[in-house]
Protein backbone atom coordinates (compact mmCIF):
# COMPACT_ATOMS: atom_id res chain seq x y z
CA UNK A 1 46.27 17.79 9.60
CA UNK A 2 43.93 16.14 12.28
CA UNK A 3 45.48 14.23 14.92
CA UNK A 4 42.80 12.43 17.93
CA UNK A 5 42.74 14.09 20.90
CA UNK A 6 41.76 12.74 24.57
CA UNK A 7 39.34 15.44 26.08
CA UNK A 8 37.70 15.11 29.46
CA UNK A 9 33.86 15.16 29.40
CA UNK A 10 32.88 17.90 32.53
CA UNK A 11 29.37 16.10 32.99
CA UNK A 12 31.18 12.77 34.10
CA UNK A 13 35.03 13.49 34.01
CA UNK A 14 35.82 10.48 31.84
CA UNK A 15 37.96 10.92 29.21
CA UNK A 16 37.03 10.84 25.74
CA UNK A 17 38.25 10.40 22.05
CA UNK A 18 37.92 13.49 19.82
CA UNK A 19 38.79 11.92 16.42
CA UNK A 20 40.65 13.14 13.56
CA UNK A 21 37.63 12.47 11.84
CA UNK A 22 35.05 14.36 14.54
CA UNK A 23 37.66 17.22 14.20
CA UNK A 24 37.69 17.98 10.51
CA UNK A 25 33.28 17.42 10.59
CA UNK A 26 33.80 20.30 13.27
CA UNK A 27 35.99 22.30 10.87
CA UNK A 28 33.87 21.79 7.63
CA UNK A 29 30.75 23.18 9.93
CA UNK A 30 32.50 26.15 10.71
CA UNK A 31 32.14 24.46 14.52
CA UNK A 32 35.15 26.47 16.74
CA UNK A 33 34.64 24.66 19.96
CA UNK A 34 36.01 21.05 21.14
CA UNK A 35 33.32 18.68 22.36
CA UNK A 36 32.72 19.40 26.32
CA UNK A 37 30.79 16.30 27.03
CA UNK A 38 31.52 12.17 25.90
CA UNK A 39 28.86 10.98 23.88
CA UNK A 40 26.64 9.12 26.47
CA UNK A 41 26.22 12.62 28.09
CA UNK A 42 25.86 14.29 24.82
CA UNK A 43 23.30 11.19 24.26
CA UNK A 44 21.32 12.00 28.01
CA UNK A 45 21.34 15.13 27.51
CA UNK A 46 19.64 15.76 24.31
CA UNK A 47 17.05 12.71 25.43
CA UNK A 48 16.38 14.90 29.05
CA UNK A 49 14.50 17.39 27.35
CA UNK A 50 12.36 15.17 24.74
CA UNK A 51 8.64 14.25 26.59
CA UNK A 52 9.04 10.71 27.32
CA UNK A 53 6.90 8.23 24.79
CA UNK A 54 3.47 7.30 25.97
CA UNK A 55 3.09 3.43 25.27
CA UNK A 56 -0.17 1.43 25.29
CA UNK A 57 -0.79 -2.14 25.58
CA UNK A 58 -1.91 -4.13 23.01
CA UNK A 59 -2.26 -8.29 21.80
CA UNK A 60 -1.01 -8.59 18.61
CA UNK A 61 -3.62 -9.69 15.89
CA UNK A 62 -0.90 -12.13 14.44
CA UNK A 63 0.11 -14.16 17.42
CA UNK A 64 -1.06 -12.71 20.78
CA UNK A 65 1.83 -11.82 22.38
CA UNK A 66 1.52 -8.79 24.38
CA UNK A 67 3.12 -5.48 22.98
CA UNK A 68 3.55 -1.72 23.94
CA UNK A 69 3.09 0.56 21.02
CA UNK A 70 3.04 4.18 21.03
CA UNK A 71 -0.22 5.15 19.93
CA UNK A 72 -3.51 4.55 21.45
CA UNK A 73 -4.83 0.90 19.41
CA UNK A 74 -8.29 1.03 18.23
CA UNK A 75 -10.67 -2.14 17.98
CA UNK A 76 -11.62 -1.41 14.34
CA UNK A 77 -7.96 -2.07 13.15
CA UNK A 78 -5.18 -4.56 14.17
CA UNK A 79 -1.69 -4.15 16.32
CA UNK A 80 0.90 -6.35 15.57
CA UNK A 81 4.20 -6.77 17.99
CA UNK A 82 7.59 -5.61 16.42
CA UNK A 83 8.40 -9.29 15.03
CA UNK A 84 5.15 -9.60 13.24
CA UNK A 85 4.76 -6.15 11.90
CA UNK A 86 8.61 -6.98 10.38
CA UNK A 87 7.51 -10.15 8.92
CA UNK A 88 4.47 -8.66 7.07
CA UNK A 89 6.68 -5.79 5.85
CA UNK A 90 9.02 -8.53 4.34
CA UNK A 91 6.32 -10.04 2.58
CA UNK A 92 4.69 -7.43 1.31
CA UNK A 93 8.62 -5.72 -0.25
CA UNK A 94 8.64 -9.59 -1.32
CA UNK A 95 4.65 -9.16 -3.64
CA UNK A 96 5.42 -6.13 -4.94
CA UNK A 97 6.14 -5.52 -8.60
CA UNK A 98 10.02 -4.40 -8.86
CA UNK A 99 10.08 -0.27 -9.01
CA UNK A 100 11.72 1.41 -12.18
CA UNK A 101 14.93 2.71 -11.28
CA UNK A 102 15.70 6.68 -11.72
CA UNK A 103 17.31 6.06 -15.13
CA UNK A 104 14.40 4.27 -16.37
CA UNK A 105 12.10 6.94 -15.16
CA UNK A 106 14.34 9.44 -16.61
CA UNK A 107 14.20 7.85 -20.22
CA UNK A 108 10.53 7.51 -19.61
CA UNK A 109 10.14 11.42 -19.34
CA UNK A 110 12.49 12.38 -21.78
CA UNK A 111 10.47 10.62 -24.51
CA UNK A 112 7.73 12.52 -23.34
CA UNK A 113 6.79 15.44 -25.33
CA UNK A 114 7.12 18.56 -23.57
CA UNK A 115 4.25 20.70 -22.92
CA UNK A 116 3.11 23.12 -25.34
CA UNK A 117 2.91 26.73 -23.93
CA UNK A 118 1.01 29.70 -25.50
CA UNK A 119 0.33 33.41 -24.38
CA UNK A 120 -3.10 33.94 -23.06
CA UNK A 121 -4.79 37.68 -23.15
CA UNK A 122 -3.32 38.53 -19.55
CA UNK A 123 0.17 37.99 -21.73
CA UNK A 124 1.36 35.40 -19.16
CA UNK A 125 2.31 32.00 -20.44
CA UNK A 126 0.10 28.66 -19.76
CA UNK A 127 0.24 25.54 -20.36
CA UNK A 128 -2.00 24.15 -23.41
CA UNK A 129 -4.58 21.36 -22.53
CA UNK A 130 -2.04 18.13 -24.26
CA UNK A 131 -4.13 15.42 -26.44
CA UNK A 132 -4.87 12.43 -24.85
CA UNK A 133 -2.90 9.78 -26.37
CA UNK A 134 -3.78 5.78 -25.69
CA UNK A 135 -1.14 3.74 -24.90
C-alpha cells in the first residue's frame, strides 16, 4: 500500500508531501515518476507560459464602482463589477422556473413514441415525417 513520502522540490529545495493519495492517482495514470517540484512551483510554472490577461477598465452600470474586466466593454451594453454581476446571477437562478430533473426527462422520452423508419429507393433507412400531435 501507499505510505506519504517527503520529497524535495529542485525549483525551491523545500520539502514537500507526496501523499498516499497523490501516489495511487499517479499509479492509476500509469504516471512512473515522483513529483520533482512542490505545488506552488508546479502552480508558477504552468502560469509562466500562459499570456498574461489583458484587463480593461470599466464603471459598473449597477453601482459605479470601478472594475477591471477582461474584455474590451462596449457603450451599447453594460459592465457590472464581480459583486453585482453575482447578485444578478442569484436573482435570476432565484425567477427561473425549477428544471426537470434527468429522471423526469427520461420518463418524458420514454413515453414518446419512437420514430418510424422505412427503406427509401437508395435502400438506406430514414426516418418517416411523425404526425403532429397537439398537446
Amino acid at each position: 500500500m501507499y505510505e506519504d513520502k517527503t520529497l524535495v522540490c529542485k525549483e525551491c529545495s523545500s520539502e514537500f508531501v507526496f501523499t498516499a493519495g497523490e501516489q495511487e492517482f499517479y499509479a492509476t495514470r500509469g504516471f512512473e515518476n515522483e513529483p520533482q517540484r512542490c505545488k506552488p512551483c508546479r502552480d508558477n510554472r504552468k502560469n509562466a507560459s500562459r499570456a498574461a490577461r489583458e484587463m480593461h477598465e470599466a464603471t459598473c452600470a449597477s453601482c459605479g464602482a470601478e472594475a477591471k474586466v477582461p474584455f474590451k466593454p462596449r457603450e451599447d451594453r453594460p459592465v457590472y463589477c464581480s459583486e453585482c454581476f453575482a447578485k444578478m446571477k442569484e436573482e435570476e437562478s432565484a425567477q427561473d422556473p425549477v428544471q426537470p430533473s434527468a429522471p423526469e426527462v427520461a420518463e418524458e422520452l420514454a413515453e414518446e413514441p419512437a420514430p418510424e423508419l422505412v427503406e427509401d429507393s437508395a435502400q438506406e433507412l430514414v426516418e418517416e415525417p411523425a404526425e403532429e400531435s397537439v398537446f
